[in-house]
PDB file of N, CA and C in Angstrom:
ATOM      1  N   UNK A   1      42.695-109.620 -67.320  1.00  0.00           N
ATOM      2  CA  UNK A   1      43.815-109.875 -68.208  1.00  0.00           C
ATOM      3  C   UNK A   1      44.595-108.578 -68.382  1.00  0.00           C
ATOM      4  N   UNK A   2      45.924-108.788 -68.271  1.00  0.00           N
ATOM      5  CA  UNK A   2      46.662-107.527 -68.999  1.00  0.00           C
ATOM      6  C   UNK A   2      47.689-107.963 -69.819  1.00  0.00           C
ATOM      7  N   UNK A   3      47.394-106.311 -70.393  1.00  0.00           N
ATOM      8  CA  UNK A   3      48.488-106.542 -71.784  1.00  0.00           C
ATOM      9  C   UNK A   3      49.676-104.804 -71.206  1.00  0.00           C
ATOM     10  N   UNK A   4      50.777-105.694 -71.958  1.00  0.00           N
ATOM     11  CA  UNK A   4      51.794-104.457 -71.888  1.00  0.00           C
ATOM     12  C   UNK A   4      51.742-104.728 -73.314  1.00  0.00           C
ATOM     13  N   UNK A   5      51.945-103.134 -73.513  1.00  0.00           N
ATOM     14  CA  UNK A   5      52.404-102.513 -74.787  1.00  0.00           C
ATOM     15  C   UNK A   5      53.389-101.364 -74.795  1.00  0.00           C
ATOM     16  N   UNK A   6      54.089-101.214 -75.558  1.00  0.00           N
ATOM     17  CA  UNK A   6      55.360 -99.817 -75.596  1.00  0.00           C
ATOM     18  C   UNK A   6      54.731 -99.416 -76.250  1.00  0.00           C
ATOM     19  N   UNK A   7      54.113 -97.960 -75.787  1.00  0.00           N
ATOM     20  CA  UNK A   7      54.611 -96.382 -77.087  1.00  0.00           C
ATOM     21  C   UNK A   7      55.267 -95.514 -76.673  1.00  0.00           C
ATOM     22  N   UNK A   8      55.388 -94.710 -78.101  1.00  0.00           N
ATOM     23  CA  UNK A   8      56.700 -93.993 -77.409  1.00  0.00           C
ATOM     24  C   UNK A   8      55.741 -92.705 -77.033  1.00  0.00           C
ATOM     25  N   UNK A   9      57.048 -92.188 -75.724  1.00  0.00           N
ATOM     26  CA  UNK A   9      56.406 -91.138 -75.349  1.00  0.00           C
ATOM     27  C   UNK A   9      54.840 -90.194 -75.064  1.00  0.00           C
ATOM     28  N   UNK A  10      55.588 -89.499 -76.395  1.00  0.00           N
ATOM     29  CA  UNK A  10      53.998 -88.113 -76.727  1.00  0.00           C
ATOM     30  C   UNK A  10      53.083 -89.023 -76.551  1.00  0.00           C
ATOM     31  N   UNK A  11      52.927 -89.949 -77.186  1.00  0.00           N
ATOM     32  CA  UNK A  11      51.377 -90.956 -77.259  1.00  0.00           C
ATOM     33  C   UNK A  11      51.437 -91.260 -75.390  1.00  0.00           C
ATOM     34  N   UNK A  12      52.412 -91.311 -75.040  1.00  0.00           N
ATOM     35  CA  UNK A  12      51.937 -91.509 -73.264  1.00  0.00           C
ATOM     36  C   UNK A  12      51.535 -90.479 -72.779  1.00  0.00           C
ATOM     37  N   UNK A  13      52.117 -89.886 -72.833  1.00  0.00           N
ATOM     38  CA  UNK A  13      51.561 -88.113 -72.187  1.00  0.00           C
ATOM     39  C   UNK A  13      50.217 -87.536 -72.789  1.00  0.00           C
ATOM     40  N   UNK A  14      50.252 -87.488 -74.037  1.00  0.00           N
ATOM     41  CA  UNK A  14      48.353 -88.044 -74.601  1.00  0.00           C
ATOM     42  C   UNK A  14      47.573 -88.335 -73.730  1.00  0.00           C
ATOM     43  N   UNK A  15      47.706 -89.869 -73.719  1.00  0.00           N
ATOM     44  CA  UNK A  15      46.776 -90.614 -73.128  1.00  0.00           C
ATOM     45  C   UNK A  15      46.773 -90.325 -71.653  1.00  0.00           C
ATOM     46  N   UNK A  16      47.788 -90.175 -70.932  1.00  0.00           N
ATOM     47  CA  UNK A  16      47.633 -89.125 -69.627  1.00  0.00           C
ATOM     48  C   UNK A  16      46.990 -88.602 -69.023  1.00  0.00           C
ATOM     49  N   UNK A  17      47.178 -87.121 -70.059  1.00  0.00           N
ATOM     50  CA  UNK A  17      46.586 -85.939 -70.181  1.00  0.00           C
ATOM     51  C   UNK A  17      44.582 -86.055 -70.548  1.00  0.00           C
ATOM     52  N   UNK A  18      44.709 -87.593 -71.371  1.00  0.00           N
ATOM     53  CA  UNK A  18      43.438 -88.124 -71.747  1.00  0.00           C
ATOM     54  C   UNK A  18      42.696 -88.241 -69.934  1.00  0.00           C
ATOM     55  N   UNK A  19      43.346 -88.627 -69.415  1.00  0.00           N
ATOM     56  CA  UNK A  19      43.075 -89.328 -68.170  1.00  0.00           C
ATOM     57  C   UNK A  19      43.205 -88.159 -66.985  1.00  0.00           C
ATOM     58  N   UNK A  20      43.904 -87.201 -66.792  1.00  0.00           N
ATOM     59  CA  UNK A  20      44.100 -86.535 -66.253  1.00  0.00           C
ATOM     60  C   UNK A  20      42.721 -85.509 -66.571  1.00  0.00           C
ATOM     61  N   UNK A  21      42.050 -85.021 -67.339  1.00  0.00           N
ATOM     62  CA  UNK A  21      41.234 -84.301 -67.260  1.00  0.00           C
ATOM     63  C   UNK A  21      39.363 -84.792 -67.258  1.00  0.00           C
ATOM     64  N   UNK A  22      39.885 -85.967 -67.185  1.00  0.00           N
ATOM     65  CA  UNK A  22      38.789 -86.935 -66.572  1.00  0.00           C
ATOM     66  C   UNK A  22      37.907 -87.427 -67.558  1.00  0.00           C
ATOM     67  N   UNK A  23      38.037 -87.402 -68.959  1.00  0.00           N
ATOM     68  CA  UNK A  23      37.283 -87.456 -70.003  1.00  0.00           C
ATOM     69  C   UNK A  23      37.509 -89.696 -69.951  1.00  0.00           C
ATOM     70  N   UNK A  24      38.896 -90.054 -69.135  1.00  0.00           N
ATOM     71  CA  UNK A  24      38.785 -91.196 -68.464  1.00  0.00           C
ATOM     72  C   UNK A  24      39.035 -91.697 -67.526  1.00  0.00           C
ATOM     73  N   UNK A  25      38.689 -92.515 -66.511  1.00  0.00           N
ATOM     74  CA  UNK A  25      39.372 -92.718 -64.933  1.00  0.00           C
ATOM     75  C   UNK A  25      40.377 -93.310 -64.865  1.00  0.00           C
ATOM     76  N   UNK A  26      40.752 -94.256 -66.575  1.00  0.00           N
ATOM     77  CA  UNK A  26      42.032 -95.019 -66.404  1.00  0.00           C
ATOM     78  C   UNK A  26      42.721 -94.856 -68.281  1.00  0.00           C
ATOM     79  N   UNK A  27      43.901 -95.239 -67.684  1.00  0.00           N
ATOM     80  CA  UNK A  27      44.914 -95.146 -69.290  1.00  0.00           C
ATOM     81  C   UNK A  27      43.977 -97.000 -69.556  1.00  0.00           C
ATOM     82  N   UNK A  28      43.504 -97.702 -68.882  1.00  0.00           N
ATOM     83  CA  UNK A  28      42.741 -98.913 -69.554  1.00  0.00           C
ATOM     84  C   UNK A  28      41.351 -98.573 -70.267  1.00  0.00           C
ATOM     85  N   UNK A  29      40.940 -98.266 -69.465  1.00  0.00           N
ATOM     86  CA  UNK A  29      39.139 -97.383 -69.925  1.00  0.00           C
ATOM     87  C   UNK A  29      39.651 -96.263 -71.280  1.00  0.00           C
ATOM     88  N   UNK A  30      40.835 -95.698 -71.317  1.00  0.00           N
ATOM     89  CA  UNK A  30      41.224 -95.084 -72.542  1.00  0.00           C
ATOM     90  C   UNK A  30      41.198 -96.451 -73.938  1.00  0.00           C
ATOM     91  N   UNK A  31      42.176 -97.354 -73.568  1.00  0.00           N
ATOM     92  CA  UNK A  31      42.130 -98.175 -74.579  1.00  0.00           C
ATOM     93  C   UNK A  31      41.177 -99.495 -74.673  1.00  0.00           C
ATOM     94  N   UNK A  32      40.562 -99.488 -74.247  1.00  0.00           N
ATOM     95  CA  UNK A  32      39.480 -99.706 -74.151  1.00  0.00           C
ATOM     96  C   UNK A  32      38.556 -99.377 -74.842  1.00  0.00           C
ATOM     97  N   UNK A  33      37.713 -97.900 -74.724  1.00  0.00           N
ATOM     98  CA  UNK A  33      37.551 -97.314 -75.572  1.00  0.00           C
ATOM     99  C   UNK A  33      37.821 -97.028 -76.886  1.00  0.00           C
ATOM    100  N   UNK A  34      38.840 -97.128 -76.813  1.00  0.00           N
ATOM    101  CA  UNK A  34      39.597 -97.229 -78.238  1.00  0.00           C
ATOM    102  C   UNK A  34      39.263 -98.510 -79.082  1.00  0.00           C
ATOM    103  N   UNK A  35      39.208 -99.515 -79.026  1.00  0.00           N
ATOM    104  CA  UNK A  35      38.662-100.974 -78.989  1.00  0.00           C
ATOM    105  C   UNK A  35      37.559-100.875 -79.416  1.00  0.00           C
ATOM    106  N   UNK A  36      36.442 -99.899 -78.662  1.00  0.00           N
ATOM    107  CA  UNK A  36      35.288-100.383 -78.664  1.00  0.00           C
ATOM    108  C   UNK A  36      34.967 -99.199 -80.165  1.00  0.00           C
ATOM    109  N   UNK A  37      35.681 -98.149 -80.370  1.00  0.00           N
ATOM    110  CA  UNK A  37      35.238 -97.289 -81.197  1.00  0.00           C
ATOM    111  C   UNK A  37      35.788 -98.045 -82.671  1.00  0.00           C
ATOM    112  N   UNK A  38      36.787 -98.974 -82.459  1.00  0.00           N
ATOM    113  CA  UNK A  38      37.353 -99.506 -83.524  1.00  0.00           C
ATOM    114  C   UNK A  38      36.387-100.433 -84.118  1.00  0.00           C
ATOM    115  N   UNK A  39      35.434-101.511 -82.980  1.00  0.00           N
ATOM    116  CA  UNK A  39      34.607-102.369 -83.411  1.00  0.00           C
ATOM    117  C   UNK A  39      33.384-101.525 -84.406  1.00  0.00           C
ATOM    118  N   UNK A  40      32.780-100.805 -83.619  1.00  0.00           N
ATOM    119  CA  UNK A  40      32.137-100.271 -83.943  1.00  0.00           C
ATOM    120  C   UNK A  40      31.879 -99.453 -85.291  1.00  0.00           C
ATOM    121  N   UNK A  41      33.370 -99.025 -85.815  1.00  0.00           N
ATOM    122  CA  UNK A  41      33.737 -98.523 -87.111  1.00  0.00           C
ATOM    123  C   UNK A  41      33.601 -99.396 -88.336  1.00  0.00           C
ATOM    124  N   UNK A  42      34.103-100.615 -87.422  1.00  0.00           N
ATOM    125  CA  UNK A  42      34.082-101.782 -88.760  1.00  0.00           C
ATOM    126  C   UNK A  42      32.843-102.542 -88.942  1.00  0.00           C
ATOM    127  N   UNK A  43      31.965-102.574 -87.717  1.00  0.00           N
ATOM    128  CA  UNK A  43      30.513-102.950 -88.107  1.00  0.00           C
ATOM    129  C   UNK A  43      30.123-102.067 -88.912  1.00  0.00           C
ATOM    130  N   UNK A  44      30.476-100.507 -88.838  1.00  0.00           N
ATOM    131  CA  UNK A  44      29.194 -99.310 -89.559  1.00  0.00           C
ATOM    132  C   UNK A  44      29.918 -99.947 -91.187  1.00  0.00           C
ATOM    133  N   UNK A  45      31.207-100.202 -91.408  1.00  0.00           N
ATOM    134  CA  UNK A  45      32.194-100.625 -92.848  1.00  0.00           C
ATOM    135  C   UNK A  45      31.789-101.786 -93.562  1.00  0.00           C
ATOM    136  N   UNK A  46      31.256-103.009 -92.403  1.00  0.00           N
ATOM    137  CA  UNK A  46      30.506-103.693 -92.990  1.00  0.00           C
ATOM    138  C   UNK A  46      28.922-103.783 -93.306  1.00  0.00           C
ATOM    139  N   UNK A  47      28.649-102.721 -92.624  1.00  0.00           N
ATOM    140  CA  UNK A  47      26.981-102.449 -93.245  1.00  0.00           C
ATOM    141  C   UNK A  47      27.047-101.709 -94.050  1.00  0.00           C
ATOM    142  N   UNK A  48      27.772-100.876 -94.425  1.00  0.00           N
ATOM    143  CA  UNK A  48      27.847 -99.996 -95.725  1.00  0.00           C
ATOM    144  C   UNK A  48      28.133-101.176 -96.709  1.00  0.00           C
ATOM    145  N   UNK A  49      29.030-101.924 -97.205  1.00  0.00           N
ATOM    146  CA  UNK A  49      29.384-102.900 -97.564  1.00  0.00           C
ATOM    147  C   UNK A  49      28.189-103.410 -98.185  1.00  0.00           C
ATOM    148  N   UNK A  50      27.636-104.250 -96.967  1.00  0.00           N
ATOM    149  CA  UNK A  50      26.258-104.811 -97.167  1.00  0.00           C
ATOM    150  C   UNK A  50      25.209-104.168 -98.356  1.00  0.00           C
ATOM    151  N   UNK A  51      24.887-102.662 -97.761  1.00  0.00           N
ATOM    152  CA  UNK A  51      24.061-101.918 -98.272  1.00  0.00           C
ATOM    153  C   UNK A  51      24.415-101.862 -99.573  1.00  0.00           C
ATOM    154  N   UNK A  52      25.578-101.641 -99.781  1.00  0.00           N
ATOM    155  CA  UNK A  52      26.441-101.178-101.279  1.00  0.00           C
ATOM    156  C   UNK A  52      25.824-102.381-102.571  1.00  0.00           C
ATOM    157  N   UNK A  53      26.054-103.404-101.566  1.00  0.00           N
ATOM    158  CA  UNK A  53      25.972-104.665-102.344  1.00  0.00           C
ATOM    159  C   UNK A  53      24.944-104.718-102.808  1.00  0.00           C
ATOM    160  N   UNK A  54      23.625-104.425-102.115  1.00  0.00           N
ATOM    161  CA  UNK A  54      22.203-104.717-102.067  1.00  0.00           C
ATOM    162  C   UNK A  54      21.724-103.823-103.223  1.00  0.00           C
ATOM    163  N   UNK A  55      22.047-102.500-102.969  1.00  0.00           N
ATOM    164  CA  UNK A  55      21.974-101.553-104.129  1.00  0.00           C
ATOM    165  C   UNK A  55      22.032-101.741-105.290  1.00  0.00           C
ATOM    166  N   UNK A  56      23.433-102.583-105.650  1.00  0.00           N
ATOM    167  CA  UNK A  56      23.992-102.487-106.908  1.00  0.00           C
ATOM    168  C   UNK A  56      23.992-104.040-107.466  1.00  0.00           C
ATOM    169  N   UNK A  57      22.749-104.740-106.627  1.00  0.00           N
ATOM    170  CA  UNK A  57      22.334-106.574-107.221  1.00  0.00           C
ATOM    171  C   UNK A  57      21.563-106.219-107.716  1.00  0.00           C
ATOM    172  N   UNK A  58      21.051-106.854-109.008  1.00  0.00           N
ATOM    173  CA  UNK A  58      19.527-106.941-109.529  1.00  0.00           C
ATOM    174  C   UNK A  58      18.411-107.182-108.710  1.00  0.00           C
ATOM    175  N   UNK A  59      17.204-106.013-108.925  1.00  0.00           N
ATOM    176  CA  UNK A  59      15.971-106.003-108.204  1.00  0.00           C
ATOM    177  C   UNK A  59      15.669-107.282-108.316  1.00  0.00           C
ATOM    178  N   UNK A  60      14.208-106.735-107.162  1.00  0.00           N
ATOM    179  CA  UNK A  60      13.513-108.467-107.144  1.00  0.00           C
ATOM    180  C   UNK A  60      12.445-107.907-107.430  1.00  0.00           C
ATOM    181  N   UNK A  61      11.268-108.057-108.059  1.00  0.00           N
ATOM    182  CA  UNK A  61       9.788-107.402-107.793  1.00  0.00           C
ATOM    183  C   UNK A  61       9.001-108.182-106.427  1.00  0.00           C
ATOM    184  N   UNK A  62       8.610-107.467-105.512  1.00  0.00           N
ATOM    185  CA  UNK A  62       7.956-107.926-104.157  1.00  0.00           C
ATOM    186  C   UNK A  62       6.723-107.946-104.382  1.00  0.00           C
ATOM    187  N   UNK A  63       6.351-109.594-104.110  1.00  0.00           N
ATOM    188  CA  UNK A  63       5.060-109.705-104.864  1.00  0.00           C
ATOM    189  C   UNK A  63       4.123-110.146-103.741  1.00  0.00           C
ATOM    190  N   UNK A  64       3.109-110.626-102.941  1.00  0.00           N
ATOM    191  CA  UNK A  64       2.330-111.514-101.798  1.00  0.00           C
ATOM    192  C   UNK A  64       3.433-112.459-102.059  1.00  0.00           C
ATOM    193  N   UNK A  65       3.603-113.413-102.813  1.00  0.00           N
ATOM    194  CA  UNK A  65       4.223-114.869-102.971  1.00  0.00           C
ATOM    195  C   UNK A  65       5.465-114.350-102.293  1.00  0.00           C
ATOM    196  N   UNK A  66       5.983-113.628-102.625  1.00  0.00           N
ATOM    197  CA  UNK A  66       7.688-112.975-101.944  1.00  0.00           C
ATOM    198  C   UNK A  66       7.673-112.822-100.753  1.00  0.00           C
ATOM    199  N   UNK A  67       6.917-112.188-100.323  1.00  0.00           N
ATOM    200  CA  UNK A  67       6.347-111.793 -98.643  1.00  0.00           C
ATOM    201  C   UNK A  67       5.886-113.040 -97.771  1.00  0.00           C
ATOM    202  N   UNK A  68       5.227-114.335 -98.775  1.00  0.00           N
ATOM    203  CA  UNK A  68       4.824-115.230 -98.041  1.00  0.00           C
ATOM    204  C   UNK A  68       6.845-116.435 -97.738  1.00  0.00           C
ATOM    205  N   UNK A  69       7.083-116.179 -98.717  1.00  0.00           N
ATOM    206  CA  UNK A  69       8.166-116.974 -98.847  1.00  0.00           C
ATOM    207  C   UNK A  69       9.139-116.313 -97.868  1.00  0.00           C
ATOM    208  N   UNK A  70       9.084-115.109 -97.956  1.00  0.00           N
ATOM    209  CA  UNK A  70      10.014-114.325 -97.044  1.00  0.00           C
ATOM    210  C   UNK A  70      10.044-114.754 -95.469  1.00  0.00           C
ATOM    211  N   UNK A  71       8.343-114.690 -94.880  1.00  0.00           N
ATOM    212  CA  UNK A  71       7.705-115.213 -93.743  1.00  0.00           C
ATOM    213  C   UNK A  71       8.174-116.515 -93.304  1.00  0.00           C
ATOM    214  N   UNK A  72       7.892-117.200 -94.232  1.00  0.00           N
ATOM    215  CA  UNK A  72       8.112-118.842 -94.137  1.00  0.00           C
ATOM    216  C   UNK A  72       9.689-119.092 -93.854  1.00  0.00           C
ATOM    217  N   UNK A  73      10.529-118.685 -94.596  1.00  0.00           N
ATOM    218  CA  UNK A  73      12.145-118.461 -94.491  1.00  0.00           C
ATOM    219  C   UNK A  73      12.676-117.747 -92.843  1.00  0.00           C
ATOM    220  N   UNK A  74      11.819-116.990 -92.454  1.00  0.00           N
ATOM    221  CA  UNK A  74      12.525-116.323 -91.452  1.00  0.00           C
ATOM    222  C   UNK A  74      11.487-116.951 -89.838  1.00  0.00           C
ATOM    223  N   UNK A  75      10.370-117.296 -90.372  1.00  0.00           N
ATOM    224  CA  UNK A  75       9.277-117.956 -89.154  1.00  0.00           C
ATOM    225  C   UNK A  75       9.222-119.450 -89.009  1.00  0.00           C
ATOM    226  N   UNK A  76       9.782-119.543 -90.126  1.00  0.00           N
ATOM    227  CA  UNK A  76       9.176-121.572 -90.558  1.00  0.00           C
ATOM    228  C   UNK A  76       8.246-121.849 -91.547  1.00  0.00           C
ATOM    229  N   UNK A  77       8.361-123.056 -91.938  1.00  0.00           N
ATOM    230  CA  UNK A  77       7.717-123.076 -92.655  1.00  0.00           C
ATOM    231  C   UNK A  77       6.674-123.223 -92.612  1.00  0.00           C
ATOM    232  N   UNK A  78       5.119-122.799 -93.481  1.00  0.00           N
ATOM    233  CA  UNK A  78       3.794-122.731 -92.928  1.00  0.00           C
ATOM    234  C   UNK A  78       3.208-122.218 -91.678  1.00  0.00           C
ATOM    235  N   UNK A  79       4.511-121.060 -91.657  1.00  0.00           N
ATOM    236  CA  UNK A  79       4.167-120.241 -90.030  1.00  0.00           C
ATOM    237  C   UNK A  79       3.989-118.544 -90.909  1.00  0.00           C
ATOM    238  N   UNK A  80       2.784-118.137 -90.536  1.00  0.00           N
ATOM    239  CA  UNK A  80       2.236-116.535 -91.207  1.00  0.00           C
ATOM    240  C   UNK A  80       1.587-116.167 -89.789  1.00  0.00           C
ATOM    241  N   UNK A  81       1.896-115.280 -89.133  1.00  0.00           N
ATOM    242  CA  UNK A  81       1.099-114.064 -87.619  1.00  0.00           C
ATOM    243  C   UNK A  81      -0.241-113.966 -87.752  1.00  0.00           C
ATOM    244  N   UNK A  82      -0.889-114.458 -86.611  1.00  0.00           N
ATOM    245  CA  UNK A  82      -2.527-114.909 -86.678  1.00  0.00           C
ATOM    246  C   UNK A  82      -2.747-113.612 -87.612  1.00  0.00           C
ATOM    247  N   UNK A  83      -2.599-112.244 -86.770  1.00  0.00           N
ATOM    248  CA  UNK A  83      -2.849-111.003 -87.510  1.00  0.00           C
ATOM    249  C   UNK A  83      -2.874-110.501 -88.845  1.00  0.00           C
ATOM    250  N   UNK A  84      -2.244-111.322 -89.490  1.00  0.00           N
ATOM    251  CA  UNK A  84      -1.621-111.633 -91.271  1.00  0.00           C
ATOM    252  C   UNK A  84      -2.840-112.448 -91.874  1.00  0.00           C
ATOM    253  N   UNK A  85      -2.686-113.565 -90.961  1.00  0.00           N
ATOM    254  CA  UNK A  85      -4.145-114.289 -91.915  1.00  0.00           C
ATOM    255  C   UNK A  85      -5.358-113.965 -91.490  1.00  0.00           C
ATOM    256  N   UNK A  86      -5.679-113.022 -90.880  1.00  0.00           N
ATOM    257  CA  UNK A  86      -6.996-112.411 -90.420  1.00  0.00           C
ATOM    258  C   UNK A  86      -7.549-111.115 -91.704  1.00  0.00           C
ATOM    259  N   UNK A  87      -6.172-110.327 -91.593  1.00  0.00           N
ATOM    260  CA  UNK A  87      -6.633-109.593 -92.690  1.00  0.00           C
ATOM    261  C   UNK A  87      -6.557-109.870 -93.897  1.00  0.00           C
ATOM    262  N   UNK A  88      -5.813-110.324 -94.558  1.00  0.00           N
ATOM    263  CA  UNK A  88      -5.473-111.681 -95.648  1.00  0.00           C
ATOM    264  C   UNK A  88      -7.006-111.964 -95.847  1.00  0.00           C
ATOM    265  N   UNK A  89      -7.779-112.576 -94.916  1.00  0.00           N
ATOM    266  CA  UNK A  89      -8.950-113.403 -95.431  1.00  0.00           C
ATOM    267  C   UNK A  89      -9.789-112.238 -95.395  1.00  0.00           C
ATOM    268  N   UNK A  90      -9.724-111.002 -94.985  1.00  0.00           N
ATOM    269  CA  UNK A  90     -10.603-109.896 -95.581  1.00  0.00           C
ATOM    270  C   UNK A  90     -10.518-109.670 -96.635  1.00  0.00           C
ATOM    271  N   UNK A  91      -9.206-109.744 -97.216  1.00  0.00           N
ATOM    272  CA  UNK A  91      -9.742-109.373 -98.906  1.00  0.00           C
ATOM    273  C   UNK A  91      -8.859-108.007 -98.710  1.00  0.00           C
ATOM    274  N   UNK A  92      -8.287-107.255 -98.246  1.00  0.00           N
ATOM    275  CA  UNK A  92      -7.617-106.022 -97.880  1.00  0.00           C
ATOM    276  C   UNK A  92      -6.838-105.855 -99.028  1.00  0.00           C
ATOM    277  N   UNK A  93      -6.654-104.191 -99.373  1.00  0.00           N
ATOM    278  CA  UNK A  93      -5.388-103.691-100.022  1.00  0.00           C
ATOM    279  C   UNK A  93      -4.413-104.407 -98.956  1.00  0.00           C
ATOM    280  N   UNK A  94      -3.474-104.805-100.071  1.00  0.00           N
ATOM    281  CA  UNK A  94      -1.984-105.392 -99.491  1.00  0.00           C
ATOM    282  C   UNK A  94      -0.909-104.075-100.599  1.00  0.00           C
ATOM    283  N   UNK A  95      -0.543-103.160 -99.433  1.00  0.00           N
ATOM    284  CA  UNK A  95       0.559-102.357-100.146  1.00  0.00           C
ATOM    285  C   UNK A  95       1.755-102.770-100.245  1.00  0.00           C
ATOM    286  N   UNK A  96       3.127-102.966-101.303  1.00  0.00           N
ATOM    287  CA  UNK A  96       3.834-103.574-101.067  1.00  0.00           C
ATOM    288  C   UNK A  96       5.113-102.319-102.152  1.00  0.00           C
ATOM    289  N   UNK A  97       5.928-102.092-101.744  1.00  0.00           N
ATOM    290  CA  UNK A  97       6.939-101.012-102.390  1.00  0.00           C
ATOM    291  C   UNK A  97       5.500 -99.851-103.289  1.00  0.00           C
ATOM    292  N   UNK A  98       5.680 -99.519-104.185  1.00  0.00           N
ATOM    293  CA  UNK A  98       4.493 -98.298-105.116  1.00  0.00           C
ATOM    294  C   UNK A  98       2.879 -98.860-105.632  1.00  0.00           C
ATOM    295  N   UNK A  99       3.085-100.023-105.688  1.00  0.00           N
ATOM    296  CA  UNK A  99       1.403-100.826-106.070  1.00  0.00           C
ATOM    297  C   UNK A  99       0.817-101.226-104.686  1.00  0.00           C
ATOM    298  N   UNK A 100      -0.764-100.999-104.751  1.00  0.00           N
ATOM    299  CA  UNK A 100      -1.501-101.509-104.047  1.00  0.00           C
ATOM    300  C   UNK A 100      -2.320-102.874-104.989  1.00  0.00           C
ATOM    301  N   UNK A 101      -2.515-103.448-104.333  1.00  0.00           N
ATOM    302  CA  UNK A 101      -3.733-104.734-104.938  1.00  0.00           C
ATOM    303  C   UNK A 101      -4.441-105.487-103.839  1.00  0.00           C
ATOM    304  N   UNK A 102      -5.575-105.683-104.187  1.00  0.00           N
ATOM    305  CA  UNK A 102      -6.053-106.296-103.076  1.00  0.00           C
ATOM    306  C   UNK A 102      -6.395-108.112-103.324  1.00  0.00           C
ATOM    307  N   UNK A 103      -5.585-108.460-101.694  1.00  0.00           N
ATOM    308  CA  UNK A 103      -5.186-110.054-102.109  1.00  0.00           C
ATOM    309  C   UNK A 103      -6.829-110.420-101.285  1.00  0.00           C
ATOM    310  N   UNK A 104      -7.003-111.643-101.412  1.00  0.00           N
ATOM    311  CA  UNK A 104      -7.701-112.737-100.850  1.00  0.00           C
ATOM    312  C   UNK A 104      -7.243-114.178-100.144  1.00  0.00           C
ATOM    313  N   UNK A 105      -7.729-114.786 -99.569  1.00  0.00           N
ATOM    314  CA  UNK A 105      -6.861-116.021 -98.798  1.00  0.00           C
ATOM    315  C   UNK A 105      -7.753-116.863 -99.782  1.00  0.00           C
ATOM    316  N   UNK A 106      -6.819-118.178-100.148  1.00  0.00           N
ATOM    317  CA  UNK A 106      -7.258-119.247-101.125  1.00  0.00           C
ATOM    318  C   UNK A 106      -7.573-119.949-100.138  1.00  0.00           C
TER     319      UNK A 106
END
């Protein structure tokens, strides 16, 4: 696909000069680039975003039940990693954010 676009001048001789010293092989691979640094800006804008948000919502306390619900939400439901219910039925410290406690399988 191509696109024409007008700029004026200096911005041609720029991008040129961009091209001329090999930092690209084409005035396309220039904007191009350009494109891709733009996407990329606005993903990092919307994860800050994100983060911002997350920060400044009311905590949750992360409890086993949270972690199991969490599992179930993102695996299916009544789906926990053989490895999970192995140690689970040991009886293990389960560390979870600053508390340790140790769970058991019902």
């Amino acid at each position: 696909m191509n696109i024409d676009i007008d700029i004026p001048d200096d911005v041609r001789v720029y991008v040129e000069a961009q091209v001329m010293t090999g930092a690209y092989s084409s005035i396309g691979e220039y904007f191009l680039d350009l494109v891709h640094q733009d996407q990329k800006r606005k993903a990092q804008d919307k994860l800050e975003a994100l983060l911002l948000e997350g920060i400044n919502s009311p905590g949750q306390e992360v409890t086993p039940e949270y972690w199991q619900s969490l599992r179930s939400s993102v695996l299916g439901e009544n789906s926990m990693p053989a490895f999970l219910t192995k140690i689970e039925r040991r009886g293990v410290k389960n560390c979870q954010n600053v508390y340790c406690k140790t769970i058991t399988a019902a």
